[in-house]
Protein backbone atom coordinates (compact mmCIF):
# COMPACT_ATOMS: atom_id res chain seq x y z
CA UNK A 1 6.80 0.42 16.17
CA UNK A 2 9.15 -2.21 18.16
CA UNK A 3 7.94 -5.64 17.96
CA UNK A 4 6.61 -7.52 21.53
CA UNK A 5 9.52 -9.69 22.21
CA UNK A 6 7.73 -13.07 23.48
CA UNK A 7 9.44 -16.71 24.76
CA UNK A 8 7.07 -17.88 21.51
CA UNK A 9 7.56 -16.70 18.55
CA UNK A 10 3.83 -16.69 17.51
CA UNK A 11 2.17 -15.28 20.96
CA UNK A 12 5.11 -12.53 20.24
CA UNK A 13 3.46 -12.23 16.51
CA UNK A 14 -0.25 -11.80 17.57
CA UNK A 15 0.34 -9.76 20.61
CA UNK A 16 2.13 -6.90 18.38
CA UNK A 17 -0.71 -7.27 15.49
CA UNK A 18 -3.21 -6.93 18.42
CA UNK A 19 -1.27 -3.53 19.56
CA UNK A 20 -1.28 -2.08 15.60
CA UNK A 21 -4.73 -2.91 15.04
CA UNK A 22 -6.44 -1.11 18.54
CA UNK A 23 -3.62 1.87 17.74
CA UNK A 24 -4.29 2.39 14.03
CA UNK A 25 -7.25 0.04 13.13
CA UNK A 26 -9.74 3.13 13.66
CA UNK A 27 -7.64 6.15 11.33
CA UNK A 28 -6.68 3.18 9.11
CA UNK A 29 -10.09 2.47 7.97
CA UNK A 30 -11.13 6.12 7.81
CA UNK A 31 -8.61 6.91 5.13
CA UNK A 32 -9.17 3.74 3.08
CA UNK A 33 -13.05 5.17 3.03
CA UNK A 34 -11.82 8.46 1.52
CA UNK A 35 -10.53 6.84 -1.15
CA UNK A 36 -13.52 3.88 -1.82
CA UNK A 37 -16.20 5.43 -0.48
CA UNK A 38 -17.85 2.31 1.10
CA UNK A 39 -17.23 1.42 4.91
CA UNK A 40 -16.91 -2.89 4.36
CA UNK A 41 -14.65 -2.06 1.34
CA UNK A 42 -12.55 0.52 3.90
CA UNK A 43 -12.23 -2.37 6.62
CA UNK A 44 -11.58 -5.46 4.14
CA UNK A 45 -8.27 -3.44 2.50
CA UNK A 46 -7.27 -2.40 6.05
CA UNK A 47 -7.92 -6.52 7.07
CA UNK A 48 -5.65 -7.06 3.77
CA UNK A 49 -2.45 -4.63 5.28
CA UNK A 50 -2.98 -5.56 8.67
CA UNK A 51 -2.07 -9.65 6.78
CA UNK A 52 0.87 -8.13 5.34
CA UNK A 53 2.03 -6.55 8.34
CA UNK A 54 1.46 -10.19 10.11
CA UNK A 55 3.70 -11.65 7.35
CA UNK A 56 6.70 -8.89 7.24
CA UNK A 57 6.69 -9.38 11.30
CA UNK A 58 10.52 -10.36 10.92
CA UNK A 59 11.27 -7.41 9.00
CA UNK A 60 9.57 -4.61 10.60
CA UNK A 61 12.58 -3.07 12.60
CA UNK A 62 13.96 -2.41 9.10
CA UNK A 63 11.35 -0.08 8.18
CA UNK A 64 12.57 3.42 9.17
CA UNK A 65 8.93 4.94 9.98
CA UNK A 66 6.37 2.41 10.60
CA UNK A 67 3.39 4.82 10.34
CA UNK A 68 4.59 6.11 6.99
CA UNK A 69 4.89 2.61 5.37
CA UNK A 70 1.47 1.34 7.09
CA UNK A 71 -0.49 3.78 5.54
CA UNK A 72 1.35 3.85 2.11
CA UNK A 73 0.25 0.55 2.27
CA UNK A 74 -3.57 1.80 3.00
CA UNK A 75 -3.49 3.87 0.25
CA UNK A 76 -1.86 1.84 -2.52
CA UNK A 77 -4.36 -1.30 -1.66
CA UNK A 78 -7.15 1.49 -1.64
CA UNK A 79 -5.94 2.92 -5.27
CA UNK A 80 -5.97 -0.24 -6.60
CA UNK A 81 -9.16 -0.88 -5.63
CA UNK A 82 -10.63 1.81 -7.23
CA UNK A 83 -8.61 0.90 -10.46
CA UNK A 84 -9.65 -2.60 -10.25
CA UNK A 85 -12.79 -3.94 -12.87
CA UNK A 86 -14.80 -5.44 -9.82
CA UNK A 87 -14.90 -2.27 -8.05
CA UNK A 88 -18.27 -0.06 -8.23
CA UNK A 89 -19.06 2.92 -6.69
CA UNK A 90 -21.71 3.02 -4.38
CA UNK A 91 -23.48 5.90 -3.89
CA UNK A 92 -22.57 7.52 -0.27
CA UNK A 93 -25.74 7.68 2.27
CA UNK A 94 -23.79 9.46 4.71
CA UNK A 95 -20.83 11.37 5.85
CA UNK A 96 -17.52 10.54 6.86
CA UNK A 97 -18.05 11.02 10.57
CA UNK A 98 -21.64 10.05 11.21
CA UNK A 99 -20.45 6.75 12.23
CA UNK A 100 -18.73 8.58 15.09
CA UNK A 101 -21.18 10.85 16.16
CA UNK A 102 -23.15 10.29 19.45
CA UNK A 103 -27.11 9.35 18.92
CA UNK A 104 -27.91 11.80 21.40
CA UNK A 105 -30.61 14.88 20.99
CA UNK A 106 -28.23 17.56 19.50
CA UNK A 107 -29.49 21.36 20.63
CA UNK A 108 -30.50 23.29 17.25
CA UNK A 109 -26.71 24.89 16.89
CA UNK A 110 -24.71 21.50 17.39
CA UNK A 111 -27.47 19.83 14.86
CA UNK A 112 -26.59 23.41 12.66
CA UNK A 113 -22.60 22.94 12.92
CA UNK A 114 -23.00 18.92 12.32
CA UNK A 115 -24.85 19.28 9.10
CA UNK A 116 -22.21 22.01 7.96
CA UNK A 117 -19.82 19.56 8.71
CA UNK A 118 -21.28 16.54 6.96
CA UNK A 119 -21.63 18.68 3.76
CA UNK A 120 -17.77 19.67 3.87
CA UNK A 121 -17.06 15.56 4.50
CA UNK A 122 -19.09 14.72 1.15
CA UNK A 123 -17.76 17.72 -0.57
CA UNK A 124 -14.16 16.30 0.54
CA UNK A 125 -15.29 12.78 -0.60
CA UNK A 126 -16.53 14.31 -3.81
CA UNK A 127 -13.09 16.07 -4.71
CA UNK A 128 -11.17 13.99 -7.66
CA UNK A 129 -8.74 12.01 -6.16
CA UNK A 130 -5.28 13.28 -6.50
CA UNK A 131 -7.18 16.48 -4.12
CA UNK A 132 -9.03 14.28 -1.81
CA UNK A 133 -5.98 12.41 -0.26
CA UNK A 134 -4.00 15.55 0.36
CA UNK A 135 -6.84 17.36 1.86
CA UNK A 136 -7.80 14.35 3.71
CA UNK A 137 -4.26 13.22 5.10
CA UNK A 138 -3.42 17.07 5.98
CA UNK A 139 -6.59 17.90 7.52
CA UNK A 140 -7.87 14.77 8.82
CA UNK A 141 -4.86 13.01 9.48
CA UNK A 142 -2.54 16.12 10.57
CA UNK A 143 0.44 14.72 8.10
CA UNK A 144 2.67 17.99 7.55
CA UNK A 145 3.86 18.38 3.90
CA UNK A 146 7.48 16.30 4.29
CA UNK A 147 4.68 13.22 5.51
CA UNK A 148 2.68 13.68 2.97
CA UNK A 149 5.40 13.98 0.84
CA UNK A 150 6.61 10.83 1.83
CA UNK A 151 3.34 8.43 1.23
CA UNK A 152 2.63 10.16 -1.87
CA UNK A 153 6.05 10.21 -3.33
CA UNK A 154 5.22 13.37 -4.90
CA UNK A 155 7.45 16.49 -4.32
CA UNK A 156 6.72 19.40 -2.10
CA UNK A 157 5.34 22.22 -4.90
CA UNK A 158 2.72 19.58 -5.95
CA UNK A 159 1.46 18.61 -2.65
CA UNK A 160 0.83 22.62 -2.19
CA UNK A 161 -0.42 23.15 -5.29
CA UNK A 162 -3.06 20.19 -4.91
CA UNK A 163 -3.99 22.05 -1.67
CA UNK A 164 -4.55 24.94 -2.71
CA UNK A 165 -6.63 23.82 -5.85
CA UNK A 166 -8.29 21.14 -3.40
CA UNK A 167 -9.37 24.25 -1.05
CA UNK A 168 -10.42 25.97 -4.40
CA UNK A 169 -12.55 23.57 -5.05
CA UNK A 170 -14.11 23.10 -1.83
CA UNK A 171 -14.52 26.17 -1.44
CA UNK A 172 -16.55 26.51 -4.38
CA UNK A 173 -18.48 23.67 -3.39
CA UNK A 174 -19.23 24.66 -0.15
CA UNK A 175 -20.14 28.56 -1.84
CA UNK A 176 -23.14 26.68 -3.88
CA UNK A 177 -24.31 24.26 -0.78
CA UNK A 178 -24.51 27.85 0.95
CA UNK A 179 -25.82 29.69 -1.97
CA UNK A 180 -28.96 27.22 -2.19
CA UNK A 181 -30.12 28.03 1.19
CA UNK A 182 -28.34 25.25 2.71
């Protein structure tokens, strides 16, 4: 992410916030939900990185992969939200994506496939999680294993094997939603 190189100093500043907010505002806040569960909570830690990015301006060409560190950011400020005494969870009304869907009349197999795939969100958002953000940053936010690997700081073998149990368990999840007539 190069920096907008501006006569002043400051207009150079906002201008490049302006350009990582509108290109990773949106995906930003998405995966600070998966972790807090609460939409204003998602946005006010994303507000809170997108201030440190403002302040480490002078020292972003340093950082070898900007997307990496921005989102390690998302997710440690998200974590220690959730550790933090304040925090409470709030009990989720609605599905990762139904803030993105359209409010037009669905035909029955659309309204069929949407509901399948609000389940699977709040199954995802109900995984523990150390399986939720690898599901959700492979799946959701197409980071391949070495990524993953990277804003986790975990090694390769237990990125797979937090897959795999993470599928398990939706799986299993999604086997019960089906199993009581859906």
């Amino acid at each position: 992410m190069r920096k907008v190189k501006n006569e002043d100093h400051s207009d150079g500043r906002d201008a490049w916030l302006e350009i990582i907010m509108d290109e990773y505002g949106e995906r930003l806040t998405k995966l600070a939900y998966n972790y807090v569960k609460d939409w204003n909570l998602a946005e006010d830690i994303v507000q809170d990185v997108f201030v440190t990015c403002y302040r480490h301006y002078e020292k972003i060409d340093e950082i070898l992969s900007f997307k990496a560190w921005i989102y390690r950011l998302v997710i440690n400020r998200a974590k220690d939200v959730l550790k933090s005494s304040a925090f409470k969870r709030v009990v989720m009304n609605s599905s990762l994506f139904s803030r993105f869907t359209s409010n037009e009349p669905l035909p029955e197999m659309s309204v069929l496939k949407r509901s399948e795939e609000e389940i699977l969100s709040r199954n995802v958002l109900d995984l523990p999680v150390k399986y939720r953000e690898v599901i959700i940053l492979y799946y959701y936010e197409e980071c391949n294993i070495d990524e993953i690997r990277e804003l986790l700081g975990l090694n390769r073998n237990t990125i797979k094997t937090r897959l795999s149990r993470g599928r398990s368990k939706l799986k299993n999840m999604m086997e019960r939603w089906d199993g009581d007539g859906g």
